[in-house]
Protein backbone atom coordinates (compact mmCIF):
# COMPACT_ATOMS: atom_id res chain seq x y z
CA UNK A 1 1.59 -20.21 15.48
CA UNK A 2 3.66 -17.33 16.73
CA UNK A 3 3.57 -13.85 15.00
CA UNK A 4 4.67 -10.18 15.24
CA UNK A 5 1.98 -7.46 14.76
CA UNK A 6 3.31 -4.36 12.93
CA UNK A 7 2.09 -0.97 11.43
CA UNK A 8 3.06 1.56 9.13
CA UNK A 9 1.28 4.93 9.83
CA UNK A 10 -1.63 2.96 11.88
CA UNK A 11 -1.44 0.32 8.62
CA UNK A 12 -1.40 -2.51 10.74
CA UNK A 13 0.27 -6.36 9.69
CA UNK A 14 0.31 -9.24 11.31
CA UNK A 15 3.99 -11.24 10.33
CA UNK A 16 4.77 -14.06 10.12
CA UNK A 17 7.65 -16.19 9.12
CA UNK A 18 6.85 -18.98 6.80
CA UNK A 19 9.71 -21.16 7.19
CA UNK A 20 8.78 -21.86 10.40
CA UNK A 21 5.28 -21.90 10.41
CA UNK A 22 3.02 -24.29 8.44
CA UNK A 23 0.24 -22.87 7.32
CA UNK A 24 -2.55 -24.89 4.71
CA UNK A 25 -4.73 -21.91 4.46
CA UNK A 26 -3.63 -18.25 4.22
CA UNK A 27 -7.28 -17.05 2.81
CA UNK A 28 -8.63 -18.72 5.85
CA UNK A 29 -6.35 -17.62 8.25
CA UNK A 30 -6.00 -13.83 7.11
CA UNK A 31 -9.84 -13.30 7.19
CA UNK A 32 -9.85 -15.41 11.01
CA UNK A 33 -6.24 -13.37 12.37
CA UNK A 34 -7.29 -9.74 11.28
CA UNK A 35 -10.68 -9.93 12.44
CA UNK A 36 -10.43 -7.00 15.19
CA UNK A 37 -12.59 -8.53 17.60
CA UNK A 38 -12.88 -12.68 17.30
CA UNK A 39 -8.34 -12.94 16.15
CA UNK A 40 -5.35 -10.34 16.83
CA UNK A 41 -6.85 -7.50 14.56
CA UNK A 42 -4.94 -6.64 10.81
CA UNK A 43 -5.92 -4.83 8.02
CA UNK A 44 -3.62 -7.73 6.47
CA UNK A 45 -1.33 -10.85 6.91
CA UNK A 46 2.21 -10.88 5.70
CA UNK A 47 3.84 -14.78 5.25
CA UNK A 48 7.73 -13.84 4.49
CA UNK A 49 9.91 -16.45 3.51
CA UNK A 50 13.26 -16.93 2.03
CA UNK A 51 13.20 -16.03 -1.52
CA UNK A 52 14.74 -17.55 -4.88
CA UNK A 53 14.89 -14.14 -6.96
CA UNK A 54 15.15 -12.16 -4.04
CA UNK A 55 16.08 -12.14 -0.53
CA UNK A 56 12.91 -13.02 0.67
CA UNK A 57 9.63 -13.49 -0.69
CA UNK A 58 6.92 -11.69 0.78
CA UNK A 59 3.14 -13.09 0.19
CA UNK A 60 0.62 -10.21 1.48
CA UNK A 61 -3.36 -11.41 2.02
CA UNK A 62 -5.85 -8.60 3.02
CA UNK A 63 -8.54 -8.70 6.15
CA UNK A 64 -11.20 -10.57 3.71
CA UNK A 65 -9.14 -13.21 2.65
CA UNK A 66 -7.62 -11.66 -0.72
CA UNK A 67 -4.25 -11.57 -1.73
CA UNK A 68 -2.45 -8.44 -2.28
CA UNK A 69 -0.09 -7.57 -5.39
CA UNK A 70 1.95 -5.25 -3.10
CA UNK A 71 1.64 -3.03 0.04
CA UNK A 72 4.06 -0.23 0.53
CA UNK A 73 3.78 -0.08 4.27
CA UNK A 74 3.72 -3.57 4.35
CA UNK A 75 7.32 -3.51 2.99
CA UNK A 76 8.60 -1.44 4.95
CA UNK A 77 7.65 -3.27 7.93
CA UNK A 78 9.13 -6.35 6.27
CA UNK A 79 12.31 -4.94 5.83
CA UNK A 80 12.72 -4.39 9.99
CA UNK A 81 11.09 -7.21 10.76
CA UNK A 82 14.00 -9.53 8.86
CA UNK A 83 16.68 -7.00 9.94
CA UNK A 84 15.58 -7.27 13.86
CA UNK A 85 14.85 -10.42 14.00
CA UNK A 86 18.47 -11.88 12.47
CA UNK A 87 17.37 -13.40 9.17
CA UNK A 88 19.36 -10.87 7.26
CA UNK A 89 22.32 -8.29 8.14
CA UNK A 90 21.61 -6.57 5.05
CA UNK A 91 19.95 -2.36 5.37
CA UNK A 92 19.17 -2.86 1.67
CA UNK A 93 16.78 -5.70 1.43
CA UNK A 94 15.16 -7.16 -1.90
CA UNK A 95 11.67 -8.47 -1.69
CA UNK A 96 9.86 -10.70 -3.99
CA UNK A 97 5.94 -9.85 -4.73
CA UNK A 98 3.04 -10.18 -7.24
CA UNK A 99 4.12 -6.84 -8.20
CA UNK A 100 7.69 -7.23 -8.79
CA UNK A 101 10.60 -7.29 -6.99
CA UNK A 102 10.73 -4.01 -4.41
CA UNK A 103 13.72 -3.08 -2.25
CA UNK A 104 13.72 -1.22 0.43
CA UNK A 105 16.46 0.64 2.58
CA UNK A 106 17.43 0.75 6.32
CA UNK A 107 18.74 4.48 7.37
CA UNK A 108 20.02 5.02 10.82
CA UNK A 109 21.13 8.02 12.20
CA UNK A 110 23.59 7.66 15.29
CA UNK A 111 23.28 3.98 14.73
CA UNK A 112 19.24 4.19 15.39
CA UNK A 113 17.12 3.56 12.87
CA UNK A 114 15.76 6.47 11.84
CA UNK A 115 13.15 5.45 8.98
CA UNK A 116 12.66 2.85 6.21
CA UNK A 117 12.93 3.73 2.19
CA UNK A 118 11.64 1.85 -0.52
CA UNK A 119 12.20 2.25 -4.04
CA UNK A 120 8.75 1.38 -4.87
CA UNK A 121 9.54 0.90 -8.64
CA UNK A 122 8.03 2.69 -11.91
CA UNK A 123 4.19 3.28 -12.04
CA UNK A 124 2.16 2.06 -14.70
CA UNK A 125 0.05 4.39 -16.39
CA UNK A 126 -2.24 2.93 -19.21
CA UNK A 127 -5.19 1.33 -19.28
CA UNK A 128 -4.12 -2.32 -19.97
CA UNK A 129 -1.51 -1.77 -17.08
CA UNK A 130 -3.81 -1.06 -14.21
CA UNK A 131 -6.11 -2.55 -15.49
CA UNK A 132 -8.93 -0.36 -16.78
CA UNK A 133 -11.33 -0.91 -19.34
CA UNK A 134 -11.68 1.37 -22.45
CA UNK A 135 -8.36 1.94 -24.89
CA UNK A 136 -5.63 -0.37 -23.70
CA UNK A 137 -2.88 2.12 -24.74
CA UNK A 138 -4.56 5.32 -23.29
CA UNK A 139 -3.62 6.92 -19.64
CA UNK A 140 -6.52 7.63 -18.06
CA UNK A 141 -6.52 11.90 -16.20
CA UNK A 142 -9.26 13.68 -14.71
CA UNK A 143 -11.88 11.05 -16.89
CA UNK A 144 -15.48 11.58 -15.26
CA UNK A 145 -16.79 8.37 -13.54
CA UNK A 146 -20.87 8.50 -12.81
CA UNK A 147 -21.46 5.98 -9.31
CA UNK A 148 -24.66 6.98 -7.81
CA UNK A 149 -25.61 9.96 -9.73
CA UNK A 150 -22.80 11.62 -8.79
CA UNK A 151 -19.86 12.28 -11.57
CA UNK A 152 -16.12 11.98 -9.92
CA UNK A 153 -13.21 12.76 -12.40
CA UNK A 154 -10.57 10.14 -11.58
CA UNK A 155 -7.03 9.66 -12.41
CA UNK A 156 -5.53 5.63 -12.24
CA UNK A 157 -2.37 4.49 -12.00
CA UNK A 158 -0.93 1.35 -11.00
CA UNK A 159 2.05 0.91 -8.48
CA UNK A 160 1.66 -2.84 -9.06
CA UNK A 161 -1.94 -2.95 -7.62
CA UNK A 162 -4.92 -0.25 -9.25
CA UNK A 163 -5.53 3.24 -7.66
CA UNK A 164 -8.22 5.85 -8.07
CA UNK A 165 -7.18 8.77 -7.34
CA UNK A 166 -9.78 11.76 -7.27
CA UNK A 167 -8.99 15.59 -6.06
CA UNK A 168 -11.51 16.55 -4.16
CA UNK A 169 -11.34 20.35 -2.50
CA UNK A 170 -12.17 18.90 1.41
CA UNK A 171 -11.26 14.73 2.01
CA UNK A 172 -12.93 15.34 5.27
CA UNK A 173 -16.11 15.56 3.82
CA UNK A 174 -16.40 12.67 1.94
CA UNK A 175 -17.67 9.54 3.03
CA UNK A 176 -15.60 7.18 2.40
CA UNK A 177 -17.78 3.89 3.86
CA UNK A 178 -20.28 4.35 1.32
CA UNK A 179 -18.36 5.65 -1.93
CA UNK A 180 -15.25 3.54 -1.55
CA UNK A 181 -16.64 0.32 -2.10
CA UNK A 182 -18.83 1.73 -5.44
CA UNK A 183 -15.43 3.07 -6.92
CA UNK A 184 -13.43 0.04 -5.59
CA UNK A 185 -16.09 -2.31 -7.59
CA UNK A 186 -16.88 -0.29 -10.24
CA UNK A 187 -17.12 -1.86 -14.27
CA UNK A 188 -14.41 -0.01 -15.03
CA UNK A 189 -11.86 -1.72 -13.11
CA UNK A 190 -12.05 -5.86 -13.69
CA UNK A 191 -9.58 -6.24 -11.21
CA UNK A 192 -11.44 -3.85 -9.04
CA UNK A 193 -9.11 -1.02 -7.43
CA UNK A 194 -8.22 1.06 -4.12
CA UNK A 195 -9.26 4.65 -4.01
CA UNK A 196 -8.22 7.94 -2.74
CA UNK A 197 -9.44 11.14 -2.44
CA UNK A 198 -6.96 13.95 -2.37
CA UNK A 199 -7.17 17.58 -1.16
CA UNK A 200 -3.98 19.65 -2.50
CA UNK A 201 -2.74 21.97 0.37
CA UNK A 202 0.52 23.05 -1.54
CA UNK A 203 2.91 22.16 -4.22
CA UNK A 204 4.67 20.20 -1.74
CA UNK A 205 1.83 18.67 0.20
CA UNK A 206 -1.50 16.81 0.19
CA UNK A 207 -3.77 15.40 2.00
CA UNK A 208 -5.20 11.70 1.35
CA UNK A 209 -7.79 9.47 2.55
CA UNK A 210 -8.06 5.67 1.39
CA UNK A 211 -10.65 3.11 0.34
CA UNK A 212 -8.34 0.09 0.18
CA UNK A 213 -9.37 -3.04 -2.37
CA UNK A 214 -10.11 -5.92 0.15
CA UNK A 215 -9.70 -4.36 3.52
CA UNK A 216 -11.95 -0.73 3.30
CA UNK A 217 -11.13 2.11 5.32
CA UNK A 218 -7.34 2.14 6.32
CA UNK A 219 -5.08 4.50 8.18
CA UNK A 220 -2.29 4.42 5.51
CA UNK A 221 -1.73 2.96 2.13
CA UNK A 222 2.13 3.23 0.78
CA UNK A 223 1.26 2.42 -3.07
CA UNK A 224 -1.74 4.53 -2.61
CA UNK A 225 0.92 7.79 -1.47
CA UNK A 226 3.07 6.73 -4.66
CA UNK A 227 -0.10 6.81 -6.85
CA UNK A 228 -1.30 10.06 -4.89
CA UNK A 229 2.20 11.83 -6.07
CA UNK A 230 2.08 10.57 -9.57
CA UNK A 231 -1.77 11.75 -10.21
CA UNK A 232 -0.57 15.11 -8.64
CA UNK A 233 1.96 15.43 -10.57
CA UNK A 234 0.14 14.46 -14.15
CA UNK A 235 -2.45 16.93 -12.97
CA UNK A 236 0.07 19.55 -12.19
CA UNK A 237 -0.97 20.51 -8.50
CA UNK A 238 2.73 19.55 -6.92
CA UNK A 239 6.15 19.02 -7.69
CA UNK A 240 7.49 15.79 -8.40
CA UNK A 241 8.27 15.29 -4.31
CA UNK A 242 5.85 16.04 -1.81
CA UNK A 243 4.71 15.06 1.80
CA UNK A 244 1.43 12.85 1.43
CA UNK A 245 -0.56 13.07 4.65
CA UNK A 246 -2.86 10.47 5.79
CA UNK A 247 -4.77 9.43 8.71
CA UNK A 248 -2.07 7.77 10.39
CA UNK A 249 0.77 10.31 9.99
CA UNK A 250 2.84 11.74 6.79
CA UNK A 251 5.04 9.69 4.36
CA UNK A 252 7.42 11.61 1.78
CA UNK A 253 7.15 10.45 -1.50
CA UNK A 254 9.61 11.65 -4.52
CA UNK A 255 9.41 10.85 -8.51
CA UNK A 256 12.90 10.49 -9.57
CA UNK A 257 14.70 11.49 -12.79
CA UNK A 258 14.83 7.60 -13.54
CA UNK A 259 10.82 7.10 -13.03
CA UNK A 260 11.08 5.00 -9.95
CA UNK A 261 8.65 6.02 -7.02
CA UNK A 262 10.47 6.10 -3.47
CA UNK A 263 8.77 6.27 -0.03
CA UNK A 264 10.13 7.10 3.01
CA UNK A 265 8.20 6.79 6.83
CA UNK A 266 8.21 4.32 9.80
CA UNK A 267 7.47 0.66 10.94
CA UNK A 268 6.97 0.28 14.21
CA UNK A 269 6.43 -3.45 15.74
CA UNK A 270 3.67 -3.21 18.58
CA UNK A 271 3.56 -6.87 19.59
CA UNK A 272 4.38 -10.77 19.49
CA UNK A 273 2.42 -13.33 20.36
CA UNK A 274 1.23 -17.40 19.83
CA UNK A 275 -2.39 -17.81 17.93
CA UNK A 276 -3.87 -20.66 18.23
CA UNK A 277 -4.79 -22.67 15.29
C-alpha cells in the first residue's frame, strides 16, 4: 500500500488515497501503521477519497484504532496533499467529515505556498452539542470538575469533536500523561473528550498543551487551537484573534463577525513510502 506521511506543527498523518488503495480494515490498520516503533509512526491515518457533497471525503482514524470527527491539522495537510499530488487544481478545497463539511484555503506568496487556512466552521457551545452531561441547553464556563482529589474548572466546546479546555497559570507544570486520560474519560463526557490546558501570556497569545481523545500526548491539535480561542474568549483573557502556541510551533486562530473559527499554519509532507500489508 503506498502512502505519504505528513504533519502539521509535529501533528503527524499518515495519507493515503482511497481510490487507489483497498483497504478492509482501517481500525486495524491505523492502530498497526502509527505504531512508532513496529509500522511508519502517526498520531493518525487519513483515507481521502473523492467525495459526493464535497470535493473529497476525508475519513480520519486515530493511533488506537478510533475514528476521528475532525482534525484541524489533519485538514490542512489534506488540502496540499490533493493540490500536490494533481487530484485537484482547486486552492479552495471542500472536505467532507463526521463533523461537517470544512474548507480550507491554499495562499501563496510569489507563487510559493506560503500557509494553509481553514475555515474551521462555527463551534458548538452547549451541553447536548459537545456532548456533556448535565442541562442539555446550558454552556458549560469555568464549571469545577473533581478527578483525583483535585478540582479543575473547565470550559467545553465542540469544534465538531469535544474539548476541555482548563487555564492553568504554568502548562509546563502539569502532567499531562497522568491527568489527560482522567479528563479525556471522565462521566461527564459520554463521548469522552480531548483536553487542554492553557496558560494566557497576552490578549493576543497563549500557550497550549494537549491530551488528545484516542491518541494522548500530541504536538498540535487544530480543533483543540479553535476551542483554545473560543474558551479564551468566553472567559475574557484575549481578543477574538490570537496566536495559540503549542509544542510543535504557533497557529493563528481568529473568531469572525459571522461565528466561523479560521486557522491558519503549515503542512509539511516528510515522506512516501510502500507498507506492506
Amino acid at each position: 500500500m503506498e502512502f505519504s506521511k505528513w504533519h502539521g506543527l509535529g501533528n503527524d498523518f499518515i495519507l493515503v488515497n482511497g481510490s487507489k488503495e483497498t483497504i478492509s480494515n482501517y481500525q486495524q490498520l491505523a492502530t498497526q501503521l502509527c505504531n512508532r516503533h513496529f509500522g511508519v509512526g502517526a498520531d493518525g491515518l487519513v483515507i481521502v477519497s473523492p467525495g459526493d457533497s464535497a470535493d473529497f471525503n476525508m475519513r480520519i482514524f486515530n493511533s488506537d484504532g478510533s475514528e476521528a470527527d475532525m482534525c484541524g491539522n489533519a485538514t490542512r495537510c489534506v488540502a496540499r496533499y490533493v493540490y500536490e499530488n494533481g487530484m485537484t487544481d482547486k486552492t479552495t478545497i471542500t472536505l467532507s467529515t463526521l463533523a461537517g463539511i470544512i474548507t480550507p484555503e491554499l495562499l501563496f506568496r510569489d507563487a510559493v505556498l506560503e500557509t494553509v487556512k481553514v475555515d474551521m466552521g462555527e463551534p458548538r457551545l452547549t451541553r447536548k452539542k459537545i456532548p456533556m452531561t448535565g442541562n442539555p441547553d446550558e454552556q458549560v464556563i469555568n464549571i469545577p470538575i473533581t478527578v483525583n482529589n483535585s478540582v479543575y474548572n473547565v470550559t467545553a466546546v465542540s469544534m465538531g469533536n469535544p474539548h476541555c479546555i482548563i487555564f492553568v497559570d504554568d502548562v509546563e507544570s502539569i502532567n499531562l500523561t497522568v491527568i489527560g486520560p482522567l479528563l479525556e474519560t471522565h462521566s461527564f463526557f459520554p463521548r469522552k473528550t480531548n483536553v487542554e490546558f492553557v496558560q494566557v501570556i497576552d490578549r493576543n497569545t497563549v500557550r497550549m498543551r494537549v491530551w488528545e481523545r484516542g491518541a494522548g500526548i500530541t504536538q498540535a491539535c487544530g480543533t483543540g487551537a479553535c476551542a483554545t480561542l473560543v474558551a479564551s474568549v468566553l472567559n475574557g483573557h484575549t481578543e477574538r484573534q490570537a496566536v495559540i502556541k503549542l509544542d510543535g510551533g504557533d497557529l493563528y486562530v481568529e473568531w469572525g463577525a459571522d461565528n466561523h473559527l479560521s486557522m491558519s499554519g503549515p503542512a509539511v509532507e516528510v515522506f512516501r513510502g510502500k507498507f506492506l500489508l
